[in-house]
C-alpha atoms as a PDB file:
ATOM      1  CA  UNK A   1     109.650  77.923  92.497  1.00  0.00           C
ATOM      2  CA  UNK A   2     110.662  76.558  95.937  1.00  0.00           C
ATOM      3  CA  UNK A   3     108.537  79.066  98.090  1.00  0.00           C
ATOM      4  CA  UNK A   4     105.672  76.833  95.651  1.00  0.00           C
ATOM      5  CA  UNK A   5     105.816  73.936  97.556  1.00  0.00           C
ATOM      6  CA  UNK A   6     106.258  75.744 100.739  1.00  0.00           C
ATOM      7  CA  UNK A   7     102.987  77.716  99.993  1.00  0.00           C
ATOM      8  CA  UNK A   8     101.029  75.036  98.857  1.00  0.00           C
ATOM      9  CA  UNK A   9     101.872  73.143 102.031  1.00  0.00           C
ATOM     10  CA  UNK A  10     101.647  75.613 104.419  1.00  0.00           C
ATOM     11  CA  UNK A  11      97.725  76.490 102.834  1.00  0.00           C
ATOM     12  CA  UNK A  12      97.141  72.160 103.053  1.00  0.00           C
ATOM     13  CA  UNK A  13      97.963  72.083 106.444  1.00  0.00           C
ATOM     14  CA  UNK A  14      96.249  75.605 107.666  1.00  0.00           C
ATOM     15  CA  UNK A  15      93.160  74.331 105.602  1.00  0.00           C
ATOM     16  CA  UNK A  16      92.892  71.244 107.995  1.00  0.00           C
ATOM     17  CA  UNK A  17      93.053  73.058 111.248  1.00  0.00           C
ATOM     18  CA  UNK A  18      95.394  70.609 112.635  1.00  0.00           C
ATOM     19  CA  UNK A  19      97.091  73.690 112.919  1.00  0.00           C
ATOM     20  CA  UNK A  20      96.308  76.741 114.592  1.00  0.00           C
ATOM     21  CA  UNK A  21      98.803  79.329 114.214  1.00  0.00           C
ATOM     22  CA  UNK A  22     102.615  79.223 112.647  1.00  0.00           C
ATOM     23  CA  UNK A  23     105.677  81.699 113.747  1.00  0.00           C
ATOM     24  CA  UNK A  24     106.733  83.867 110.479  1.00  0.00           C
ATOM     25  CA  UNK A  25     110.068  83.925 109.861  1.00  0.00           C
ATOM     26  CA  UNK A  26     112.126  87.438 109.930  1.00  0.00           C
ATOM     27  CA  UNK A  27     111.606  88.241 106.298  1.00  0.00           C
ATOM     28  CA  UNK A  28     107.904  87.461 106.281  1.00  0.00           C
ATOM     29  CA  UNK A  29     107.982  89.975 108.839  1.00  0.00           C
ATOM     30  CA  UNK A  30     109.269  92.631 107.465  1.00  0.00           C
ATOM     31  CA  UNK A  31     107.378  92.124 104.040  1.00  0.00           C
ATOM     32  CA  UNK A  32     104.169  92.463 106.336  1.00  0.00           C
ATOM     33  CA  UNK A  33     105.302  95.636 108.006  1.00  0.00           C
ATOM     34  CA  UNK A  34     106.302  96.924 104.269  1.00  0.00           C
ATOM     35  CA  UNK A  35     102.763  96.236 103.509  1.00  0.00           C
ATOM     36  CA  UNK A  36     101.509  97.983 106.258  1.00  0.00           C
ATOM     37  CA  UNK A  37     103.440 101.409 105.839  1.00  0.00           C
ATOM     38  CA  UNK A  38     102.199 101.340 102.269  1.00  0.00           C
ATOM     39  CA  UNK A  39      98.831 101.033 103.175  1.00  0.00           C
ATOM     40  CA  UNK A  40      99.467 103.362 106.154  1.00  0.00           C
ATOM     41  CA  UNK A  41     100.984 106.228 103.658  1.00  0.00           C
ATOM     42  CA  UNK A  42      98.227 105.730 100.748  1.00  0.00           C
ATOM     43  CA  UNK A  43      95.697 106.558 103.588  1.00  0.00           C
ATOM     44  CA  UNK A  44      97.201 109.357 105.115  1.00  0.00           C
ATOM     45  CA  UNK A  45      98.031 110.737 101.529  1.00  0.00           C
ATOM     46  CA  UNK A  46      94.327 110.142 100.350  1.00  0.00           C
ATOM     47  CA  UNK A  47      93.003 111.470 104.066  1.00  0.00           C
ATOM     48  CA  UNK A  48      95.077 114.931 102.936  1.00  0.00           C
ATOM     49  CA  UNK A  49      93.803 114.581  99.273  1.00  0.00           C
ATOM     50  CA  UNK A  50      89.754 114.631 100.791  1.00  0.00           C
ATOM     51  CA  UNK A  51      90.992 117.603 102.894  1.00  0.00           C
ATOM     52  CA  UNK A  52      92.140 119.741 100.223  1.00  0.00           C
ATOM     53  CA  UNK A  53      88.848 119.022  97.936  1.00  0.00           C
ATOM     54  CA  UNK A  54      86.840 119.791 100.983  1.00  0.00           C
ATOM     55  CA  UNK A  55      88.673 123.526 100.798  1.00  0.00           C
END
């Protein structure tokens, strides 16, 4: 429940533009690269898939 209130206030004050960009902290980081090799890996693996079908 704490990340809540950090959430809603980070959204509040992106939403006003007062600010522009914010540093993520380690964590967020590597949750985003997690993210990204996930998506990275489904594509490659559904790439292959298309490839084989195409056989």
């Amino acid at each position: 429940m704490q990340d809540v209130n950090t959430i809603e206030a980070t959204h509040s004050g992106l939403s006003t533009r007062a600010t522009r960009e914010f540093h993520l902290s380690d964590q967020e980081l590597l949750i985003r690269h997690f993210h990204k090799t996930v998506r990275d890996t489904v594509a490659a693996h559904r790439a292959g898939a298309e490839q084989e079908e195409a056989r």
